[in-house]
Protein backbone atom coordinates (compact mmCIF):
# COMPACT_ATOMS: atom_id res chain seq x y z
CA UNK A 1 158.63 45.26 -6.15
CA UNK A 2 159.85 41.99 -8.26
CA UNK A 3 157.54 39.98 -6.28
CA UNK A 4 154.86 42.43 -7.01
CA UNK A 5 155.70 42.11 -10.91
CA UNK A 6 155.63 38.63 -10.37
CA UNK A 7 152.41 37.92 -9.26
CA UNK A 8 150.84 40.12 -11.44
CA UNK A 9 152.74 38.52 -14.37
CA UNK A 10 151.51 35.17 -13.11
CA UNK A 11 148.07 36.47 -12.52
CA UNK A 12 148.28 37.84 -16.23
CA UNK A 13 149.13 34.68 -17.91
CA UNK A 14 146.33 32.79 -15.57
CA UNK A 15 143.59 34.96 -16.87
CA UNK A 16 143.86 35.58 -20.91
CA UNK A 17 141.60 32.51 -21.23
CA UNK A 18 139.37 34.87 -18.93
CA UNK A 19 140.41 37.83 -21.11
CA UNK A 20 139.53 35.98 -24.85
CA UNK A 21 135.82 36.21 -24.20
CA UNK A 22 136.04 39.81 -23.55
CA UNK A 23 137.49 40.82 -26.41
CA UNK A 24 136.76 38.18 -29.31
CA UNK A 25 135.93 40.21 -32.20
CA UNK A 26 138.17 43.33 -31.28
CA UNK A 27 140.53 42.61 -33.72
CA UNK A 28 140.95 44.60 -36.99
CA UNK A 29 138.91 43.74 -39.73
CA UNK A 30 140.00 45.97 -42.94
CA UNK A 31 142.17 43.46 -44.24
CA UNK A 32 141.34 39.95 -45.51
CA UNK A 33 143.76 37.19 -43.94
CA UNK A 34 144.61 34.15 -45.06
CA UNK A 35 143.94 31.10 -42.18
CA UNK A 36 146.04 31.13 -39.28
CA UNK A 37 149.45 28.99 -39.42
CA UNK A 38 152.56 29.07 -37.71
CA UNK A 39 154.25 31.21 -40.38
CA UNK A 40 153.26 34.25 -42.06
CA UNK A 41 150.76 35.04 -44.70
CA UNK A 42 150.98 38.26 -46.56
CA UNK A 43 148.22 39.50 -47.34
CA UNK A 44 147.98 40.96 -50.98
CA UNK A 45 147.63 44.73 -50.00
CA UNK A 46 150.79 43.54 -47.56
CA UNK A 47 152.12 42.17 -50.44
CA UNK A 48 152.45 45.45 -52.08
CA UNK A 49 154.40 47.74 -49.76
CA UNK A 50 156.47 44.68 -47.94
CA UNK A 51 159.13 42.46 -49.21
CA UNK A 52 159.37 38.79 -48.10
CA UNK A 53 162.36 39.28 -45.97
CA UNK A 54 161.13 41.93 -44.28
CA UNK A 55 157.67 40.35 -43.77
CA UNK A 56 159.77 36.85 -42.16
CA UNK A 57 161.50 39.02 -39.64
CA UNK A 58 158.41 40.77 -38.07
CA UNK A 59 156.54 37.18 -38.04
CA UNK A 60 159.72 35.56 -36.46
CA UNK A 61 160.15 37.62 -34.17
CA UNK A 62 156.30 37.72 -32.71
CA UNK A 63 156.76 33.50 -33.07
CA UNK A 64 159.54 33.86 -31.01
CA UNK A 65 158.11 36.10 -28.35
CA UNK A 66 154.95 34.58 -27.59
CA UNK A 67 156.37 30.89 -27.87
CA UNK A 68 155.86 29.56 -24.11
CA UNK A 69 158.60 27.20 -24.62
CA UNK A 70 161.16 30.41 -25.09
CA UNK A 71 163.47 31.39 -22.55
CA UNK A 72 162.65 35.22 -21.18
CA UNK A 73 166.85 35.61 -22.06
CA UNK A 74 165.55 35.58 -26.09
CA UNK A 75 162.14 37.06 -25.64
CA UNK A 76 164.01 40.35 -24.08
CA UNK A 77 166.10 40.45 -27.53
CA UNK A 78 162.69 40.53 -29.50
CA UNK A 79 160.81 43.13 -27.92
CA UNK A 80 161.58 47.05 -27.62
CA UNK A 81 162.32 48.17 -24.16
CA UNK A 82 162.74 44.51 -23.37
CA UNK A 83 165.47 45.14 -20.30
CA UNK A 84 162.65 47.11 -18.93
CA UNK A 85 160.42 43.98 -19.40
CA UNK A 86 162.72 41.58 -17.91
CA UNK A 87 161.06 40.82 -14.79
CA UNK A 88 157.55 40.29 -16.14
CA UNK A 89 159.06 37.74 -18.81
CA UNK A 90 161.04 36.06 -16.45
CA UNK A 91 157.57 35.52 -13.85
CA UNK A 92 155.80 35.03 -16.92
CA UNK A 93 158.51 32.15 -17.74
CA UNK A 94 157.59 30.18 -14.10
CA UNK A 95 154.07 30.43 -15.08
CA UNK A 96 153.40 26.18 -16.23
CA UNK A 97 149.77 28.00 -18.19
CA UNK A 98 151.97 30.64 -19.60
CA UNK A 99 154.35 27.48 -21.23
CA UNK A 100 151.41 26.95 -23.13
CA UNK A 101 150.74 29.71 -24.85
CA UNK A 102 151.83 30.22 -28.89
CA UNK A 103 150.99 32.72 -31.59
CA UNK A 104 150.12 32.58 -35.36
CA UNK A 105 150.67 35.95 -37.76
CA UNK A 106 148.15 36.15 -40.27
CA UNK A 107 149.51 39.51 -41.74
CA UNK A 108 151.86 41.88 -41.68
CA UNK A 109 151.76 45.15 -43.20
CA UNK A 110 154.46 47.69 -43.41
CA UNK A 111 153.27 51.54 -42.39
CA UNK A 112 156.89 52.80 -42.26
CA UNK A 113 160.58 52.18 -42.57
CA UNK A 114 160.95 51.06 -38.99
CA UNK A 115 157.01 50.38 -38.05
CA UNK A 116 154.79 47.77 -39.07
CA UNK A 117 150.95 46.36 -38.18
CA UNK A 118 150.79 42.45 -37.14
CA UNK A 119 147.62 40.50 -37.04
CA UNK A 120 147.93 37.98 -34.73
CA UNK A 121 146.14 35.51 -32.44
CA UNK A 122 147.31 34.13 -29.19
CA UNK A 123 147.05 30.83 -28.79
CA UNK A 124 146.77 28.17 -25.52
CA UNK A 125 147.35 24.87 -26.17
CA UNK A 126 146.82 25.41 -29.65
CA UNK A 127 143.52 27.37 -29.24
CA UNK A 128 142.89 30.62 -29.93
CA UNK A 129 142.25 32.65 -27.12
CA UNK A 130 142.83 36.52 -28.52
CA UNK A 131 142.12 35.84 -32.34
CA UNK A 132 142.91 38.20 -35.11
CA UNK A 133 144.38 40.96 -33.21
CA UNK A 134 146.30 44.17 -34.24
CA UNK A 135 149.42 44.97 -32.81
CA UNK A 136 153.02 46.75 -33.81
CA UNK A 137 156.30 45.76 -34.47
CA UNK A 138 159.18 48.21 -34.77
CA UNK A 139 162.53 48.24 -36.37
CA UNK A 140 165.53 48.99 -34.04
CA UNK A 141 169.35 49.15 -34.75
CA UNK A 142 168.02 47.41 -37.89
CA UNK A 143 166.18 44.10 -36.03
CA UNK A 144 162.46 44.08 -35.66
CA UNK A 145 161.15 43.33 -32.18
CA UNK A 146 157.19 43.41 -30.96
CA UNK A 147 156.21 46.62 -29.99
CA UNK A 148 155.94 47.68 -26.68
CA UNK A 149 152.85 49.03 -26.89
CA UNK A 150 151.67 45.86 -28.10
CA UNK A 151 152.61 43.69 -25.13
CA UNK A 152 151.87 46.55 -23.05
CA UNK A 153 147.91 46.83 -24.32
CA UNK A 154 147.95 42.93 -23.68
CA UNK A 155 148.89 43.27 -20.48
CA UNK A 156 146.47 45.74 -19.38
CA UNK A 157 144.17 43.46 -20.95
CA UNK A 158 144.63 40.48 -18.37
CA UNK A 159 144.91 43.62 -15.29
CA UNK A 160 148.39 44.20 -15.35
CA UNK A 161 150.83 46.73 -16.35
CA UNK A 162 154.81 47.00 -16.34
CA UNK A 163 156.80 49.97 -15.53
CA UNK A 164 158.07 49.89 -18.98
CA UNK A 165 154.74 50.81 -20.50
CA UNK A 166 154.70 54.05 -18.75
């Protein structure tokens, strides 16, 4: 079963250059964005209904979980159900493409105490691959981590799946 995970993790990572031509353009458009950088930009309706801090920690912790570079031991703490994803992230972590890959947040807009919307674009090598896409974040035992359904809806994406997105 972990070698199963595995290669499907791999084959994941291997094909979201594949995947970006498939779904450039599926990204939410209702909000205006500021350019892409490594850190946040709030967007003025964002602005409104999110305080800085709050803002930082949802864009910190998608940085941190799609950063190649990061270890699967911290990209667990950042995402909900992340035990359950252990085993992709760690594949995902062998993966020399996956090392590549980077994300910038463009905006973040809170929709609830614990639940907030994240434009974001996945980068390889510095390239966009998945630009301006919408995912979650969620609040839990007061630290926000990238939704689940987020990486999940990635994954199936690229043609895999975890047993955590069940």
């Amino acid at each position: 079963m972990r070698n199963m995970l595995r290669r499907k993790a791999m084959t994941c990572c291997g094909v979201v250059a594949l995947a970006a031509v498939a779904v450039a353009g599926c990204g939410d458009d209702e909000e205006s964005t500021a350019a892409p950088s490594t850190s946040s930009v709030v967007t003025s309706a964002a602005a409104a209904t999110a305080d800085t801090a709050t803002v930082r920690a949802v864009s910190d912790a998608y940085l941190l979980f799609f950063d190649g570079t990061v270890a699967a031991e911290e990209k667990i703490a950042v995402v909900e159900k992340g035990a359950e994803f252990e085993p992709v992230l760690r594949a995902q972590g062998e993966n020399p493409q996956a090392k590549t890959t980077s994300v910038t947040v463009s905006a973040v807009k809170i929709t609830g105490a614990d639940a907030a919307d994240v434009t974001y674009s996945l980068l390889m090598n510095g390239t966009p691959v998945l630009p301006d896409q919408t995912g979650q974040a969620v609040r839990e035992g007061g630290k926000w981590k990238v939704a689940a359904a987020t990486y999940c809806a990635l994954m199936a994406i690229q043609g895999g799946t975890s047993p955590a997105c069940r």
